[in-house]
C-alpha atoms as a PDB file:
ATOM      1  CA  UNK A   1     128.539 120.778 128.591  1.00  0.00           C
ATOM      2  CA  UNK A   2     130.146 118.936 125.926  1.00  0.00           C
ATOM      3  CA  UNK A   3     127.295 116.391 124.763  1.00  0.00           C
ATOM      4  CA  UNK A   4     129.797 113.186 124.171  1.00  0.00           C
ATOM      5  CA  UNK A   5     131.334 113.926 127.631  1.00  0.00           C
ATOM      6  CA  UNK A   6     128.461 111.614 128.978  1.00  0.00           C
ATOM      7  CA  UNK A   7     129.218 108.812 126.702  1.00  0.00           C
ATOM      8  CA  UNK A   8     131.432 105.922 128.131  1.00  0.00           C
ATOM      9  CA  UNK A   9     134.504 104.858 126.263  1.00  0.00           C
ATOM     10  CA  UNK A  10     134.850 101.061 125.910  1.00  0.00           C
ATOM     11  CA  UNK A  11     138.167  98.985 125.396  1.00  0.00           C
ATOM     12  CA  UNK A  12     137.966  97.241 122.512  1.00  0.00           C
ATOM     13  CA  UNK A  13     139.575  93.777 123.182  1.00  0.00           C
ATOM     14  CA  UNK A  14     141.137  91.845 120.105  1.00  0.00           C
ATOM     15  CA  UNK A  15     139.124  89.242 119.461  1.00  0.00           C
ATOM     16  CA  UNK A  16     140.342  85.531 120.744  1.00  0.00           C
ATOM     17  CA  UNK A  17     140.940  82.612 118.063  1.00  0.00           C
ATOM     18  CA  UNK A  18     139.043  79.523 119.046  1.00  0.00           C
ATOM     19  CA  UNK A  19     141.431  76.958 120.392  1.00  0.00           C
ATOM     20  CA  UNK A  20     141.909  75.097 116.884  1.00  0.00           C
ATOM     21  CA  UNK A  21     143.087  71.158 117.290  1.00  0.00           C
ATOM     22  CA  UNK A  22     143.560  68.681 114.866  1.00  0.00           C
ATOM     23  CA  UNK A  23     141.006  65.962 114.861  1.00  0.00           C
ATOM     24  CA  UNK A  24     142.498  63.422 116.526  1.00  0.00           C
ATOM     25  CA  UNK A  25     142.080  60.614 114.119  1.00  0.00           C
ATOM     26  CA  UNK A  26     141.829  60.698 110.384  1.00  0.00           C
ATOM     27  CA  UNK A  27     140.196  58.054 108.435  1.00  0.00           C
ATOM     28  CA  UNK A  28     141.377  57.990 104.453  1.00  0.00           C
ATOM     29  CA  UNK A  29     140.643  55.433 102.322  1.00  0.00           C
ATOM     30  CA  UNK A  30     143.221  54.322  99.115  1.00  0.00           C
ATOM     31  CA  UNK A  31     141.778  52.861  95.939  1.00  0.00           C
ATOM     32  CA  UNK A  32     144.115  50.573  94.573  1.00  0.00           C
ATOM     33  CA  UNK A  33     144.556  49.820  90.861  1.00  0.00           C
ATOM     34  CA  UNK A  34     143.133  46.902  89.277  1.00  0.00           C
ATOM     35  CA  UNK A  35     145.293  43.970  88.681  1.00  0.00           C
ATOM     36  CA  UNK A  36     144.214  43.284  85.331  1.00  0.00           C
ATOM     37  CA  UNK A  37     141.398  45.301  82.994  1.00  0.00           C
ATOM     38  CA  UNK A  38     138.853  42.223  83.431  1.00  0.00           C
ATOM     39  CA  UNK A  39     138.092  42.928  87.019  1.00  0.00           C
ATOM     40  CA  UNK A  40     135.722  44.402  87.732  1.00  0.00           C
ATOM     41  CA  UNK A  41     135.513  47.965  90.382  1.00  0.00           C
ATOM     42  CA  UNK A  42     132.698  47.972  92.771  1.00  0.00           C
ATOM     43  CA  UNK A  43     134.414  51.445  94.294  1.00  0.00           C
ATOM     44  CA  UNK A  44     133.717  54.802  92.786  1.00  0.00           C
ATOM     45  CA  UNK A  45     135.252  57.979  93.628  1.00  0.00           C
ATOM     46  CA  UNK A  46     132.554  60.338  94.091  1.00  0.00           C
ATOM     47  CA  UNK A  47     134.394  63.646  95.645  1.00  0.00           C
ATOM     48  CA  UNK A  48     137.840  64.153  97.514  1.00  0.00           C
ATOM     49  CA  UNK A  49     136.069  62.736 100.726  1.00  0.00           C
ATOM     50  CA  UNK A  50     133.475  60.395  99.366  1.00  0.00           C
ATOM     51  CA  UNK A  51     133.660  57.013  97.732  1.00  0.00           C
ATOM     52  CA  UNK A  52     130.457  54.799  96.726  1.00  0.00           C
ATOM     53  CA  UNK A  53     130.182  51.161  96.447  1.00  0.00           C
ATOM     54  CA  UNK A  54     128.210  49.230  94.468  1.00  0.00           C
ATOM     55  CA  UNK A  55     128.089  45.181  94.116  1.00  0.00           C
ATOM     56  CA  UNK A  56     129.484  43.912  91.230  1.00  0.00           C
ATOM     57  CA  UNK A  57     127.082  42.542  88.088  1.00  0.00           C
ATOM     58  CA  UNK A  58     125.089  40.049  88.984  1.00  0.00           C
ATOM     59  CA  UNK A  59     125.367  40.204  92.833  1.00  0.00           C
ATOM     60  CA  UNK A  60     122.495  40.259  94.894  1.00  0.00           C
ATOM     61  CA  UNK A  61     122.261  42.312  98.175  1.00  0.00           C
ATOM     62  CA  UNK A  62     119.233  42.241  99.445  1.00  0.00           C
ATOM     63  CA  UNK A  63     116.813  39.164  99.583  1.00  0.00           C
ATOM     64  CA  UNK A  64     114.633  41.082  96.749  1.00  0.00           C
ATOM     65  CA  UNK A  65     117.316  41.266  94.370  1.00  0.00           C
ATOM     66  CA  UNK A  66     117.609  45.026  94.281  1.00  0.00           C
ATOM     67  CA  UNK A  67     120.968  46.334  94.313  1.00  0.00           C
ATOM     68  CA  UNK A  68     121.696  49.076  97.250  1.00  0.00           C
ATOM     69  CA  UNK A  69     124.792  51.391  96.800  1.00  0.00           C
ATOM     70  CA  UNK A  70     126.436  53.040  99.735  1.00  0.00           C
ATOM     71  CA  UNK A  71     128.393  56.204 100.213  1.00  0.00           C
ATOM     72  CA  UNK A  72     130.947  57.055 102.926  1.00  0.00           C
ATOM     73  CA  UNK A  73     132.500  59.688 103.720  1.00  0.00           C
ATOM     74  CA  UNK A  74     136.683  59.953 104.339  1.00  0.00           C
ATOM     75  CA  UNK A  75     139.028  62.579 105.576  1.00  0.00           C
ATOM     76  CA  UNK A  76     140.551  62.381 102.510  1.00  0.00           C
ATOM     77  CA  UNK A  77     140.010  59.704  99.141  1.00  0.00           C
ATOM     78  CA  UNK A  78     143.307  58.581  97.494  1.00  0.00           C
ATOM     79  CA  UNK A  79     142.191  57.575  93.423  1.00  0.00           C
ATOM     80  CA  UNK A  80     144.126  54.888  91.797  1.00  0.00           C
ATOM     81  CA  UNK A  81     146.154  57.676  90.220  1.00  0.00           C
ATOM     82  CA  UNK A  82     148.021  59.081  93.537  1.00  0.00           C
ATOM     83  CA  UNK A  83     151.446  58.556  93.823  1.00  0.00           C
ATOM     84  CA  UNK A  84     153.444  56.639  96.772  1.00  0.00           C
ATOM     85  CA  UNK A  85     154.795  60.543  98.048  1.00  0.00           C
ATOM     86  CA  UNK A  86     151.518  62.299  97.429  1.00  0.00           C
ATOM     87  CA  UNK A  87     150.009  59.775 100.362  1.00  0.00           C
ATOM     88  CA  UNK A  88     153.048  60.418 102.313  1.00  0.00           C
ATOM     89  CA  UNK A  89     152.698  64.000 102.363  1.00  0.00           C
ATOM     90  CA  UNK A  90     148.825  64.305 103.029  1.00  0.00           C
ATOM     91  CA  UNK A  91     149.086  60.965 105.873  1.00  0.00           C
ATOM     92  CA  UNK A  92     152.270  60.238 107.059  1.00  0.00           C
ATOM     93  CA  UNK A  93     154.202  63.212 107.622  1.00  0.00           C
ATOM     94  CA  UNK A  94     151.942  65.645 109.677  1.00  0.00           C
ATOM     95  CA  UNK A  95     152.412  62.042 112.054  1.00  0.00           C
ATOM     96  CA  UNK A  96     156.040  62.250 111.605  1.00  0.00           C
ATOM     97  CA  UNK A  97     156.051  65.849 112.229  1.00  0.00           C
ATOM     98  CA  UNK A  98     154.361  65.530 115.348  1.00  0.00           C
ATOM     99  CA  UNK A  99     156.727  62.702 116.384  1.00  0.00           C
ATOM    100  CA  UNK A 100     159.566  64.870 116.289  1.00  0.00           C
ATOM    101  CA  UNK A 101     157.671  67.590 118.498  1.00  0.00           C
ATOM    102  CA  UNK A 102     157.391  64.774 121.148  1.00  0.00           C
ATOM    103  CA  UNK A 103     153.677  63.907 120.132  1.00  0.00           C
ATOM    104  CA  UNK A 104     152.401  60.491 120.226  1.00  0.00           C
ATOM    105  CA  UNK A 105     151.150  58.908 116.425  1.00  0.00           C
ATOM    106  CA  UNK A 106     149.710  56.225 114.962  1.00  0.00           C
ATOM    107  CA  UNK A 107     149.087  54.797 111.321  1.00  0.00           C
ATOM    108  CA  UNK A 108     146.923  52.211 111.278  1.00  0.00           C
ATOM    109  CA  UNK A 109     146.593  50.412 107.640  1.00  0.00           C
ATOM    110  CA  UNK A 110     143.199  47.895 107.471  1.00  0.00           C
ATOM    111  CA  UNK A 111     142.150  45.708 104.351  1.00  0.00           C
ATOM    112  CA  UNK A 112     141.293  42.187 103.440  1.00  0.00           C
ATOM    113  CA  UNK A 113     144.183  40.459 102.327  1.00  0.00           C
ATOM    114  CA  UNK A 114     145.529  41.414  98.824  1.00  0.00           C
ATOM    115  CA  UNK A 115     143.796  45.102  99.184  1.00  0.00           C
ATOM    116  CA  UNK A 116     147.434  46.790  98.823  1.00  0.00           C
ATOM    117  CA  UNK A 117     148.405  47.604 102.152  1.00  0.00           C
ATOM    118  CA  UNK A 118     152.150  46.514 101.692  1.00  0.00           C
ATOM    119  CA  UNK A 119     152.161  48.658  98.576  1.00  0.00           C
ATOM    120  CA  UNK A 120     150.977  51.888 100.787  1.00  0.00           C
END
């Protein structure tokens, strides 16, 4: 008797990709350029998805005068250095694209007034 005559064969099955979506909403965040080289930036570009602020000199956040610097974290962070089509590309389009596949889309610009949103 042939000794691998007893061993079962099995079907080897390709393996399935996981069902990969796009995350339905990205949040980015744009640091504008200062006005004039007096101001003063209370935004710091830590990494291409995190940006920390801090309060400017003199400001007090908390009741005991310490200063307390946050970091959040973006889809992607746009420096003061990107250009009008490099935000296009990474933002708008993949919406754009998706429009013209019959997809719904949505860009959504937020900021006090004077942050830059009509520049975007």
């Amino acid at each position: 008797m042939n000794r691998h005559a007893k061993c079962k064969t099995r079907k080897l099955h390709p393996k399935r990709l996981p069902n990969v979506q796009k995350d339905p909403v990205g949040v980015y965040l744009r640091v504008r350029p200062l006005s004039t080289e007096d101001e003063e930036c209370c935004i710091e570009v830590i990494s291409s998805t995190t940006a920390q602020l801090h309060p400017p000199e003199g400001f007090k956040v908390n009741r005991n005068g310490e200063y307390k610097e946050m970091q959040y974290s973006f889809k992607k962070v746009f420096g003061v250095s990107v250009s009008q089509m490099e935000l296009f590309e990474h933002v708008a389009k993949p919406l754009v694209d998706d429009l013209i596949h019959g997809k719904n889309g949505l860009l959504f610009t937020y900021g006090v007034t004077g942050s830059g949103k009509t520049f975007t």
